[in-house]
N, C-alpha and C. Protein backbone atom coordinates (compact mmCIF):
# COMPACT_ATOMS: atom_id res chain seq x y z
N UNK A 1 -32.03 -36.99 0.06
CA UNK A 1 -32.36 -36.02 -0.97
C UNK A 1 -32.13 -36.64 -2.34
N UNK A 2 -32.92 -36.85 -3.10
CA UNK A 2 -33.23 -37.24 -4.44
C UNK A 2 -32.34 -35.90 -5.77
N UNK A 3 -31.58 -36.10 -6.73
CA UNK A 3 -31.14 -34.68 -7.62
C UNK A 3 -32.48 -35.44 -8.76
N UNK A 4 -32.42 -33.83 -9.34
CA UNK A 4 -32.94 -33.63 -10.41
C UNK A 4 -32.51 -34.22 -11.53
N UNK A 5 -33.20 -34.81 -12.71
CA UNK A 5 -33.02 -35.55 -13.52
C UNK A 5 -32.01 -34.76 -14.34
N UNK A 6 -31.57 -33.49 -14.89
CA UNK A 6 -30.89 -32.54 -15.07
C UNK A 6 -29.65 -32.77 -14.51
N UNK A 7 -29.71 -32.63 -12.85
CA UNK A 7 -28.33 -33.16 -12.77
C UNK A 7 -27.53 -34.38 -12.56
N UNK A 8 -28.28 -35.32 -12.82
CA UNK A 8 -28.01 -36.53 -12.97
C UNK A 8 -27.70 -36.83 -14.81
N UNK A 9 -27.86 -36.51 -15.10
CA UNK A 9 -27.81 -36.03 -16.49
C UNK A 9 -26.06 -35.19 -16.52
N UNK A 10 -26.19 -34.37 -15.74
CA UNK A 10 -24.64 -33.78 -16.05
C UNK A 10 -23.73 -34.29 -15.25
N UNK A 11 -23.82 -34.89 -14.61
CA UNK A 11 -23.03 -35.79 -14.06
C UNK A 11 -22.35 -37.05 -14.57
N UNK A 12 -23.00 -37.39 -15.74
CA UNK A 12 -22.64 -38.65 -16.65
C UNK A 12 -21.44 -37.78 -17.77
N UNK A 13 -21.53 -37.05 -17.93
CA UNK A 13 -20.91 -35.93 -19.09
C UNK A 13 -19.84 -36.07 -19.03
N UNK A 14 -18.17 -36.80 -19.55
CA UNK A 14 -17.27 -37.05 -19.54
C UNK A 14 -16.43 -35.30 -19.13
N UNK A 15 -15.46 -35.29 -18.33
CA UNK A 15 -14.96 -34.63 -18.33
C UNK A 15 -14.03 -34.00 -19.37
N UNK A 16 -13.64 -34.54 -20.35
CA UNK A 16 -12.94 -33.35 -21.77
C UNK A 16 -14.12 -33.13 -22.34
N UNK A 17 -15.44 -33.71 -22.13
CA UNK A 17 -16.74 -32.86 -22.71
C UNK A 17 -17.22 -31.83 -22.40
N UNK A 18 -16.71 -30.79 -21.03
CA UNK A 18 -17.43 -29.93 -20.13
C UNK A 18 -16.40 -28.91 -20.37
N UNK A 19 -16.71 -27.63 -20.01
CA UNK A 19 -16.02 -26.39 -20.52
C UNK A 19 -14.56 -26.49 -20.52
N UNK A 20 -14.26 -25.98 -21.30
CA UNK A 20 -12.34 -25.70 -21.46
C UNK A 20 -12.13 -24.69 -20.09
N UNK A 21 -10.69 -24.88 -19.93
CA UNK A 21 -9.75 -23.95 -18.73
C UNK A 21 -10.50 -22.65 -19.25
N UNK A 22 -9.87 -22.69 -20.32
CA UNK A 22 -9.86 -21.12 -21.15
C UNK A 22 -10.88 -20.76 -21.17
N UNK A 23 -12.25 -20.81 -21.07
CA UNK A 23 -13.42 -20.52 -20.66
C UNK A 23 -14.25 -20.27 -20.34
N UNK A 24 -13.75 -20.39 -19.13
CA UNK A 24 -14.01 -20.58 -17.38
C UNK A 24 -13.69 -19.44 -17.08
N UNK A 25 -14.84 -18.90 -15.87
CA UNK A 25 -14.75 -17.64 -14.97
C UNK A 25 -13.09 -18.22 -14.20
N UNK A 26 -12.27 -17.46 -13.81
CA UNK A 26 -11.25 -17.65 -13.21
C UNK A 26 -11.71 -18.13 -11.85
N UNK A 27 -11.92 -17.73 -10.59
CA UNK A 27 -12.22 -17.86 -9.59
C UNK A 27 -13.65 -17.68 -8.68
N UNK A 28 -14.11 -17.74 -7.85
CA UNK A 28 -15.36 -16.82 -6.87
C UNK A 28 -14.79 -17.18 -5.77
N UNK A 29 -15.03 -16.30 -4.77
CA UNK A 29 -14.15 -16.14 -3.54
C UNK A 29 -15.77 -16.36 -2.75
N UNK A 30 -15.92 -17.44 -1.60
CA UNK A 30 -17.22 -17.27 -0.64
C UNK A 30 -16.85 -17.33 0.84
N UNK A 31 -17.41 -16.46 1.55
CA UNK A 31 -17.02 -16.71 2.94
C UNK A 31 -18.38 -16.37 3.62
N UNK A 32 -19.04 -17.31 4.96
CA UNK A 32 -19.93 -16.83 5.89
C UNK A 32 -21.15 -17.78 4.48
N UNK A 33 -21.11 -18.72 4.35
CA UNK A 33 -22.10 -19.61 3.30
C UNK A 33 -22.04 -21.01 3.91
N UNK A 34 -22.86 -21.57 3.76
CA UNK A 34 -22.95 -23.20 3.64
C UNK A 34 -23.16 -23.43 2.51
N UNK A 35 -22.20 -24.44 1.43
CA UNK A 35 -22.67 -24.89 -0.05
C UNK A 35 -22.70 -26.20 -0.06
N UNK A 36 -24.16 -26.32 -0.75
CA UNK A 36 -24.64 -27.65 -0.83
C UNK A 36 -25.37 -28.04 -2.24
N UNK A 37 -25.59 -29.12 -2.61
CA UNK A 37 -26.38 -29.67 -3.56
C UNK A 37 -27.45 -29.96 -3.06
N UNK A 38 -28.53 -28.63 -4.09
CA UNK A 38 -30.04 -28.91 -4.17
C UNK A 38 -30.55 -29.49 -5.12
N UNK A 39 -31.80 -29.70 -5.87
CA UNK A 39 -32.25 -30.49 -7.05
C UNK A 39 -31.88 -29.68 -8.27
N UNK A 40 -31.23 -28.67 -8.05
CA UNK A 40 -31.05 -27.99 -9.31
C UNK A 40 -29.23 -27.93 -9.41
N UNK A 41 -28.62 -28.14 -8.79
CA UNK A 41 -26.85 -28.14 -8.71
C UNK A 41 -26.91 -27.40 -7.57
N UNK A 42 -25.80 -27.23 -7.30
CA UNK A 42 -24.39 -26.52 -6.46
C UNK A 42 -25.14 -24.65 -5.55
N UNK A 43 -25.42 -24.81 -4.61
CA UNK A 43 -26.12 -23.20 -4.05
C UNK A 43 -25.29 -23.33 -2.81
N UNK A 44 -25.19 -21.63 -2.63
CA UNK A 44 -24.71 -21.09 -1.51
C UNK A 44 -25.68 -20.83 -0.57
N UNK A 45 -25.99 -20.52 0.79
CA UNK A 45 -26.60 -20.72 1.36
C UNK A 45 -26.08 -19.23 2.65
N UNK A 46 -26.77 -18.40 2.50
CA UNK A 46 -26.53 -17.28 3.58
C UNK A 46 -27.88 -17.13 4.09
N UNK A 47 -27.53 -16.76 5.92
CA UNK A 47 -29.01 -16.25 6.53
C UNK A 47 -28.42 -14.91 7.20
N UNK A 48 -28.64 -13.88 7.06
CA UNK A 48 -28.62 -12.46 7.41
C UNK A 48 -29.39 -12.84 8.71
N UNK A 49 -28.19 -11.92 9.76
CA UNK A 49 -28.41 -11.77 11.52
C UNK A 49 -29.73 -10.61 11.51
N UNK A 50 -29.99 -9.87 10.30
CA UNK A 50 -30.83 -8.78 10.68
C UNK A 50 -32.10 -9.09 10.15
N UNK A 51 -31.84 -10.15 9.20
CA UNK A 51 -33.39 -10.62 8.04
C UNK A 51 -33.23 -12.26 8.69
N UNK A 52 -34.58 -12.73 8.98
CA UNK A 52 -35.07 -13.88 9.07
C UNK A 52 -35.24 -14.65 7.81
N UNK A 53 -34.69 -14.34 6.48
CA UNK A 53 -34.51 -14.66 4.93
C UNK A 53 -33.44 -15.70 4.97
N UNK A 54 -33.30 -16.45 4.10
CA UNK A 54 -32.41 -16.56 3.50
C UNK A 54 -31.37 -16.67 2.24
N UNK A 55 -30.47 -16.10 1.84
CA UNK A 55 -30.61 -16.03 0.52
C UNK A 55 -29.62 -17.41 -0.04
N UNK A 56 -30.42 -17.38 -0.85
CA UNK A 56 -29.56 -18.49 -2.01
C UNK A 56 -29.52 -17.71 -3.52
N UNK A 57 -28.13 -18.65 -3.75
CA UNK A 57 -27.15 -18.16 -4.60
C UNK A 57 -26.22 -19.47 -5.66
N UNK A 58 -26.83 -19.44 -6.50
CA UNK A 58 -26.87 -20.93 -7.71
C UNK A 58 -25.24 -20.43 -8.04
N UNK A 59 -24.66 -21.71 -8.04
CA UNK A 59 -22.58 -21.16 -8.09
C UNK A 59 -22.90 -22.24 -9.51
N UNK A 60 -22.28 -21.56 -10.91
CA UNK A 60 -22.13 -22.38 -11.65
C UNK A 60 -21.08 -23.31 -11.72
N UNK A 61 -21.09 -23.98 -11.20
CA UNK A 61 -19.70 -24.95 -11.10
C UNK A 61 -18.85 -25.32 -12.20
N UNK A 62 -19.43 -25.68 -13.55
CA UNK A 62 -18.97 -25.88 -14.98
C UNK A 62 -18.50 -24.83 -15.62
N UNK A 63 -18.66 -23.37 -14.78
CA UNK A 63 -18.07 -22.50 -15.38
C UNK A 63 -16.78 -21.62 -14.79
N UNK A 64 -17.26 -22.62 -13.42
CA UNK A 64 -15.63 -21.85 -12.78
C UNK A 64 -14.77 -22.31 -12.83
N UNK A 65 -13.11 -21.99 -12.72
CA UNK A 65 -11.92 -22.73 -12.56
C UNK A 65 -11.83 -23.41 -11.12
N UNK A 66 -11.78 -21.83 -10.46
CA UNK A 66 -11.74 -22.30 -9.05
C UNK A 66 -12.34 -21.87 -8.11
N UNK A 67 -12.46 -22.13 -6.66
CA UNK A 67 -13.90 -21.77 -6.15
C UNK A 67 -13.14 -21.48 -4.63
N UNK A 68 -12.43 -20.50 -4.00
CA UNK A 68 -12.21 -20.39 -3.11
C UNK A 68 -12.98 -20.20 -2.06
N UNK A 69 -13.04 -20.98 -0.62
CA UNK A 69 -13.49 -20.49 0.33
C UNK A 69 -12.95 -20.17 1.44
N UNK A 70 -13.73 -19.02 2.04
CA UNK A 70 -13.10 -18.59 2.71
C UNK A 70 -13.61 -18.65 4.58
N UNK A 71 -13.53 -17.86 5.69
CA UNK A 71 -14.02 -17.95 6.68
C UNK A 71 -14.98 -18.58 6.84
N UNK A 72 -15.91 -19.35 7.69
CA UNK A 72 -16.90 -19.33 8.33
C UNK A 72 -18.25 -20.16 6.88
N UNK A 73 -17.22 -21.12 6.33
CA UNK A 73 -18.01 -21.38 5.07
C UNK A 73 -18.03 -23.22 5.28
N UNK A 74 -18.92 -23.86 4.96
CA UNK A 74 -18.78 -25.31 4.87
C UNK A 74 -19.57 -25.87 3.64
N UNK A 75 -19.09 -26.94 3.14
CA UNK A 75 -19.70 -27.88 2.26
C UNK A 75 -19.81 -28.80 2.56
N UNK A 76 -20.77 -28.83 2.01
CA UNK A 76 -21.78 -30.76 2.14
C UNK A 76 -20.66 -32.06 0.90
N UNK A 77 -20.63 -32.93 1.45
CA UNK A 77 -20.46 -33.90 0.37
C UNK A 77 -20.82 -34.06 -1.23
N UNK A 78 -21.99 -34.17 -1.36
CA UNK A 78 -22.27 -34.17 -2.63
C UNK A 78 -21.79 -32.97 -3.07
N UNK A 79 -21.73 -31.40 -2.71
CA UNK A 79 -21.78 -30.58 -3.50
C UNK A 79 -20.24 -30.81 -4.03
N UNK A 80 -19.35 -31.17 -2.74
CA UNK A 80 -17.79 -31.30 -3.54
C UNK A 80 -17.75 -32.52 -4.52
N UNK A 81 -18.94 -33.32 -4.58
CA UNK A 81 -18.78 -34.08 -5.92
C UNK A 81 -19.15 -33.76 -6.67
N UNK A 82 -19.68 -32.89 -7.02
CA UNK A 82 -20.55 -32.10 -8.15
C UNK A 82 -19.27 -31.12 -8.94
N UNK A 83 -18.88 -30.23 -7.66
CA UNK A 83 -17.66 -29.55 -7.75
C UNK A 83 -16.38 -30.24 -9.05
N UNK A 84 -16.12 -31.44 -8.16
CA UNK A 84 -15.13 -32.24 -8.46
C UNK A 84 -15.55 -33.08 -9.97
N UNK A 85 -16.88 -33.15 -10.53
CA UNK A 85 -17.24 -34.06 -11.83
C UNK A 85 -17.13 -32.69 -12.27
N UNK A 86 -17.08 -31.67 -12.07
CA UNK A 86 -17.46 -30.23 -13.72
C UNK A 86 -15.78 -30.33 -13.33
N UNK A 87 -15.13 -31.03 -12.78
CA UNK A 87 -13.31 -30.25 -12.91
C UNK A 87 -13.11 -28.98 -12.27
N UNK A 88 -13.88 -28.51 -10.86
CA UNK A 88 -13.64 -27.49 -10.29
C UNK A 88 -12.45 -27.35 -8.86
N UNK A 89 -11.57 -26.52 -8.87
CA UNK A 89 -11.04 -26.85 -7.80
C UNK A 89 -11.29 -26.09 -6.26
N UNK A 90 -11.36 -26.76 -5.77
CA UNK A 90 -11.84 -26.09 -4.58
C UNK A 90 -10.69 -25.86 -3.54
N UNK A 91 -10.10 -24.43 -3.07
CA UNK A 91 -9.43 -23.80 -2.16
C UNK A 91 -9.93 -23.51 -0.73
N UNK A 92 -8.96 -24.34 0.44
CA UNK A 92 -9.82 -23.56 1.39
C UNK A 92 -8.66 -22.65 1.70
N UNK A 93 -9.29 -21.25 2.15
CA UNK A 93 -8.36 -20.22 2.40
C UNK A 93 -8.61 -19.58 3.94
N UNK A 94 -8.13 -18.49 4.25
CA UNK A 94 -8.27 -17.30 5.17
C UNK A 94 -9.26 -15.91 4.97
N UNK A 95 -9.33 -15.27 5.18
CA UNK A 95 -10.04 -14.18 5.10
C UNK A 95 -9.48 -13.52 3.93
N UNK A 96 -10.07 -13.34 2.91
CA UNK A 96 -9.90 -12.59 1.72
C UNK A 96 -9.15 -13.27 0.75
N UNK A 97 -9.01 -14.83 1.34
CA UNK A 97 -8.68 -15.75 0.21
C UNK A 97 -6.91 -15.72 0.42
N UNK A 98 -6.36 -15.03 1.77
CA UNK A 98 -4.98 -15.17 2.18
C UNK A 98 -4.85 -15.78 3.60
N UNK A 99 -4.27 -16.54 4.14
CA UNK A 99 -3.79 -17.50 3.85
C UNK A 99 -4.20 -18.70 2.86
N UNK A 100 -3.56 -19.42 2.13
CA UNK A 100 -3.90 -20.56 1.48
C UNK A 100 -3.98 -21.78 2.58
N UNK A 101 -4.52 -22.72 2.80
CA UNK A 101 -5.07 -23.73 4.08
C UNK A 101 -4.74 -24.71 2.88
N UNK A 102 -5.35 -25.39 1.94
CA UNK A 102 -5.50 -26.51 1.10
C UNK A 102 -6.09 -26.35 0.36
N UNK A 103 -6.69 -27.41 -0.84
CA UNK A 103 -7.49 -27.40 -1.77
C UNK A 103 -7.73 -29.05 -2.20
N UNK A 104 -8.70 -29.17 -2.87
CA UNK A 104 -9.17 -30.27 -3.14
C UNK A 104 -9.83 -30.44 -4.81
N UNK A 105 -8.96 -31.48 -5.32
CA UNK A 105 -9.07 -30.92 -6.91
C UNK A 105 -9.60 -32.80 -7.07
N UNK A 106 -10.68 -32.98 -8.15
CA UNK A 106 -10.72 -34.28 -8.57
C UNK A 106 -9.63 -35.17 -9.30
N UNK A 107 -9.26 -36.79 -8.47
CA UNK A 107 -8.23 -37.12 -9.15
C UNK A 107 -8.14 -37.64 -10.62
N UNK A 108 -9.38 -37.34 -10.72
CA UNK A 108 -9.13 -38.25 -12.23
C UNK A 108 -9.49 -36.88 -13.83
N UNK A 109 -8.95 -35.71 -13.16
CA UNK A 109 -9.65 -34.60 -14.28
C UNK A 109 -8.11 -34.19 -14.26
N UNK A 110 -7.66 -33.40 -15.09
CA UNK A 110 -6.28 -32.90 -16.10
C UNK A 110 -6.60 -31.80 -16.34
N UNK A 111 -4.82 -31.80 -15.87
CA UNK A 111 -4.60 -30.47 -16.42
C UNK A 111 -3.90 -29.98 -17.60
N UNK A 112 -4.22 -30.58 -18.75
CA UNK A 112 -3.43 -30.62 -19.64
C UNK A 112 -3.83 -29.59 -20.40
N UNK A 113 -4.98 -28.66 -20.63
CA UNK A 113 -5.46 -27.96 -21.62
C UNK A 113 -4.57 -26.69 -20.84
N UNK A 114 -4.19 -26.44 -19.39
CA UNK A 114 -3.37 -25.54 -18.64
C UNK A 114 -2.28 -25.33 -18.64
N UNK A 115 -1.69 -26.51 -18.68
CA UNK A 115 -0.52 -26.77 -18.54
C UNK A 115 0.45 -26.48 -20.16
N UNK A 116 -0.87 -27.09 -21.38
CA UNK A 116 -0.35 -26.69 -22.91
C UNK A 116 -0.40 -24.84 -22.74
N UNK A 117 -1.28 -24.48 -22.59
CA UNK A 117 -1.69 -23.07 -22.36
C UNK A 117 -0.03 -22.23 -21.59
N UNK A 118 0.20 -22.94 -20.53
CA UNK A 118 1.26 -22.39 -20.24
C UNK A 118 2.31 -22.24 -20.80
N UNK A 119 2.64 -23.47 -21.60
CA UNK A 119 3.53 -23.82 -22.66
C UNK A 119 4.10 -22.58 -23.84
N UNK A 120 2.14 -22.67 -23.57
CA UNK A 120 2.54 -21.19 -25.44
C UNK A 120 3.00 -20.09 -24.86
N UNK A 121 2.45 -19.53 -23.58
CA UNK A 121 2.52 -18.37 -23.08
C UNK A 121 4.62 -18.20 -22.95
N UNK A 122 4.72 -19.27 -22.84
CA UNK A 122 6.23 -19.24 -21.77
C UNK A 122 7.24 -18.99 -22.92
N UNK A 123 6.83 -19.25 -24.29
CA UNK A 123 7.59 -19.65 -25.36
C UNK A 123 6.85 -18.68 -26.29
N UNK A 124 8.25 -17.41 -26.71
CA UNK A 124 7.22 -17.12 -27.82
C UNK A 124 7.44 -17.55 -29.34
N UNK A 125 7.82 -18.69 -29.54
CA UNK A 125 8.01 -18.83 -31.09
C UNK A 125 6.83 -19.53 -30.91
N UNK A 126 6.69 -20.77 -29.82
CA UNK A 126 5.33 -21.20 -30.03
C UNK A 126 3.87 -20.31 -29.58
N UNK A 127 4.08 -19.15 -29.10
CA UNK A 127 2.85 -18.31 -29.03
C UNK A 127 2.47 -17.93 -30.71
N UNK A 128 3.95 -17.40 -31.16
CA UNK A 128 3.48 -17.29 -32.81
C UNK A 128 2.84 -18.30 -33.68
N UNK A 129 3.54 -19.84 -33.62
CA UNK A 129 2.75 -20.64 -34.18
C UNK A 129 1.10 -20.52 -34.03
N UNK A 130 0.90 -20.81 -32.63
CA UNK A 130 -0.42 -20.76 -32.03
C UNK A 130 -1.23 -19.60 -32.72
N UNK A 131 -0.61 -18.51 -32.91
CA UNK A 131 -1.55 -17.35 -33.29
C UNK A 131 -1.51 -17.41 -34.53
N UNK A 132 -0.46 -18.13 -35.45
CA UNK A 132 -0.95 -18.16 -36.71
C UNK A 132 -2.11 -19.13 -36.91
N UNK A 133 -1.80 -20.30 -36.56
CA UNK A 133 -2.93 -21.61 -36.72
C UNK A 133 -4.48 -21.13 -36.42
N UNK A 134 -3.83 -20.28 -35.18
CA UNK A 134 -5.49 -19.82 -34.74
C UNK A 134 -6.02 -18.91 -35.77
N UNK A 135 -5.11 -17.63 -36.01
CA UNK A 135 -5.78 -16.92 -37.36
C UNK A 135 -6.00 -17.65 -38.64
N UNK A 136 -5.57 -18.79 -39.11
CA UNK A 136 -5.93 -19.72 -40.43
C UNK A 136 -7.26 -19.68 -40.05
N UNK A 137 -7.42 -21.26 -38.84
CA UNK A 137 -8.37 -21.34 -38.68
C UNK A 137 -9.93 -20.33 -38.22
N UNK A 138 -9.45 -19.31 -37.68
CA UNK A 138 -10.77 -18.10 -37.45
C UNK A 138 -11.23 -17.25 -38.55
N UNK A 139 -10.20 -16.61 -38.75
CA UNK A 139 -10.39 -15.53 -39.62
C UNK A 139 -9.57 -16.07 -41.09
N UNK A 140 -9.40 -17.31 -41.68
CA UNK A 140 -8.92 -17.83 -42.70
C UNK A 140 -7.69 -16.70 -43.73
N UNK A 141 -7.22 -16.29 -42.38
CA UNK A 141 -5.63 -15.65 -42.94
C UNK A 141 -4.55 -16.75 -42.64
N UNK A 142 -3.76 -16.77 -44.11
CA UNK A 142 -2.46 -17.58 -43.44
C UNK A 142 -1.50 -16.60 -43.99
N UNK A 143 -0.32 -16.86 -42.68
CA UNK A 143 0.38 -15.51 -42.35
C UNK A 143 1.67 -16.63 -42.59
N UNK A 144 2.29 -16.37 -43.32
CA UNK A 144 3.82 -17.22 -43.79
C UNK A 144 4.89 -16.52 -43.44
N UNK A 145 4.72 -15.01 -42.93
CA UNK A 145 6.11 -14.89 -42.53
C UNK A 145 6.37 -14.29 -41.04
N UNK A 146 7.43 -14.35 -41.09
CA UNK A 146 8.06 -14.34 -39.33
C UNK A 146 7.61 -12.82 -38.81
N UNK A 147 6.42 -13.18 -38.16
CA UNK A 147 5.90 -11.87 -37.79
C UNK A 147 5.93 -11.99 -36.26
N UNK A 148 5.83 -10.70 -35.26
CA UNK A 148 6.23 -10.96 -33.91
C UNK A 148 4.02 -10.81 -33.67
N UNK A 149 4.16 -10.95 -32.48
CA UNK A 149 2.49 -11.23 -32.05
C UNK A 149 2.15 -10.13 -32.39
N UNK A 150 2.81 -8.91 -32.15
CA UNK A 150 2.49 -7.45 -31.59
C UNK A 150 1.80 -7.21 -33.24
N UNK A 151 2.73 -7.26 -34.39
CA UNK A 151 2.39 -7.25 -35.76
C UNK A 151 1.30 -8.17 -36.06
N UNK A 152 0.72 -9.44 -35.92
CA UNK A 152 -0.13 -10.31 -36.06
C UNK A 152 -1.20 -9.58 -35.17
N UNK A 153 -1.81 -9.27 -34.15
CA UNK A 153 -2.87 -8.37 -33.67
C UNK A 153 -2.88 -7.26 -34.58
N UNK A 154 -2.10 -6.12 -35.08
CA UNK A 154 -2.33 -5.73 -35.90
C UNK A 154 -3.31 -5.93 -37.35
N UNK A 155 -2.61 -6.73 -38.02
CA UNK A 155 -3.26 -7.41 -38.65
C UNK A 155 -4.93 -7.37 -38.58
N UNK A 156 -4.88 -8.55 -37.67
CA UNK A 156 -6.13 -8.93 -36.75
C UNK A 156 -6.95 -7.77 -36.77
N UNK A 157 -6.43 -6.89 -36.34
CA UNK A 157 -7.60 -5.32 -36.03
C UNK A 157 -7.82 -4.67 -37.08
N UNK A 158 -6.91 -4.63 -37.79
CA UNK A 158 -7.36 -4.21 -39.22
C UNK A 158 -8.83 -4.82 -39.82
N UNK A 159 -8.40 -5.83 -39.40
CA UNK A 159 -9.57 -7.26 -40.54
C UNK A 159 -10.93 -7.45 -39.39
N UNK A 160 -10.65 -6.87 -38.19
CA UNK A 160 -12.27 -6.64 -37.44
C UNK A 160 -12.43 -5.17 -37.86
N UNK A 161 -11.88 -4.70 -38.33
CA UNK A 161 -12.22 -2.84 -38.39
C UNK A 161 -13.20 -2.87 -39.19
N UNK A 162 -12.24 -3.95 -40.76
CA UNK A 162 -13.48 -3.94 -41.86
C UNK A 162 -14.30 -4.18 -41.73
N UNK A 163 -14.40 -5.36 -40.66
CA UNK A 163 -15.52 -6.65 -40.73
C UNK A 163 -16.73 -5.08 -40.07
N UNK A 164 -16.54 -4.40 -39.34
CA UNK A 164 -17.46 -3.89 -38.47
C UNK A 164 -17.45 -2.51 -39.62
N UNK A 165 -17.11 -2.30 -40.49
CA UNK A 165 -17.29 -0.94 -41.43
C UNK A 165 -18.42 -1.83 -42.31
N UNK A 166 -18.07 -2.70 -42.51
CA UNK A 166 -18.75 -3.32 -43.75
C UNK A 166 -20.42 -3.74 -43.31
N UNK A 167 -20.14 -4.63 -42.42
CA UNK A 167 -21.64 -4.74 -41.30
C UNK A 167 -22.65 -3.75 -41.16
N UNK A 168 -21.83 -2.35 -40.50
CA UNK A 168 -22.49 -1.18 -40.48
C UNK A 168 -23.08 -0.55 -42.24
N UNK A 169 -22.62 -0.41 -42.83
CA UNK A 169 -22.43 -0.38 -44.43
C UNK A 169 -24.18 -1.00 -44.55
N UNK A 170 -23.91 -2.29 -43.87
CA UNK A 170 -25.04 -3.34 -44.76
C UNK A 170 -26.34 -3.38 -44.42
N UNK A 171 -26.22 -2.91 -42.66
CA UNK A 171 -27.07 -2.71 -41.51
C UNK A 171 -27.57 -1.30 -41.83
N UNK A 172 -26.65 -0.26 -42.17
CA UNK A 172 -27.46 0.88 -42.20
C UNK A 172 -27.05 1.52 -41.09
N UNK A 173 -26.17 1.43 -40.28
CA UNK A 173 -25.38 2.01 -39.24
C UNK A 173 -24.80 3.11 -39.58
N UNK A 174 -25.52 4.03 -38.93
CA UNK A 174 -24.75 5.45 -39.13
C UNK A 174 -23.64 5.96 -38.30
N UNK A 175 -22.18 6.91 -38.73
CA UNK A 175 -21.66 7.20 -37.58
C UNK A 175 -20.65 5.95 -36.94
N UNK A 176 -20.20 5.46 -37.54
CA UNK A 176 -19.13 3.99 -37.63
C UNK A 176 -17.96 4.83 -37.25
């Protein structure tokens, strides 16, 4: 089987070039599929006992974190390399994604954008930093004093309230 020039094309794409953690659909759970690489990326593959059909089902791989499977499901080779170049991890599980069996994650992709992420979450003086830097940089507020998050969202909602009074205002939006 020959891929499409498309995905041969995304396959060259350095991995800190392809979607952030933070991004990313969290999971898709598949069970009772065969997933394989067709000329277009990564498809699931179901045939219904009652329909002589079969359906296919395009799995964005670059947009998921992780891709659990479950019962009665197999993958082809290439597709877990396809999987494994977007930085996807692949779980094999039990029925409903309980028991955990293993998983198979590419060795040369990081987890560092996760692992910082966890960092802020775990710590809140550095969640505050983070949310100030982030409000400089988004919404070009700089916030100099020791404010807790809960007060900084505040803020924040205030300054989308306007943004969306003012819009409406300009748009002609009635009923704001």
């Amino acid at each position: 089987m020959s891929y499409s020039d498309q995905a041969l094309i995304f396959a060259k794409i350095p991995v800190n070039h392809q979607i952030r953690e933070e991004d990313r659909i969290s999971f898709l759970y598949l069970e009772y599929c065969r997933i394989e690489q067709n000329r277009t990326g990564v498809v699931a593959l179901r045939e219904y006992e009652d329909d002589i059909r079969t359906k296919l089902i395009q799995i964005p791989v670059a947009g998921i974190a992780v891709l659990f499977l479950g019962p009665g499901t197999s993958i082809t080779q290439p597709a877990i390399a396809s999987c494994t170049r977007a930085g996807l991890t692949i779980v094999f599980t039990g029925e409903n994604g309980i028991p955990y069996y293993s998983h198979a994650t590419a060795l040369t992709s990081s987890a560092r954008w996760a692992i910082a992420q966890a960092r802020l979450v775990a710590n809140e003086k550095y969640a505050r930093q983070a949310a100030k830097k982030l409000y400089k940089n988004q919404l070009s507020i700089d916030i100099n004093a020791d404010l807790t998050i809960s007060q900084m969202r505040g803020i924040e909602g205030q300054l989308v309230r306007k943004l969306y009074r003012d819009m409406s205002r300009k748009y002609g939006i009635t009923n704001f």
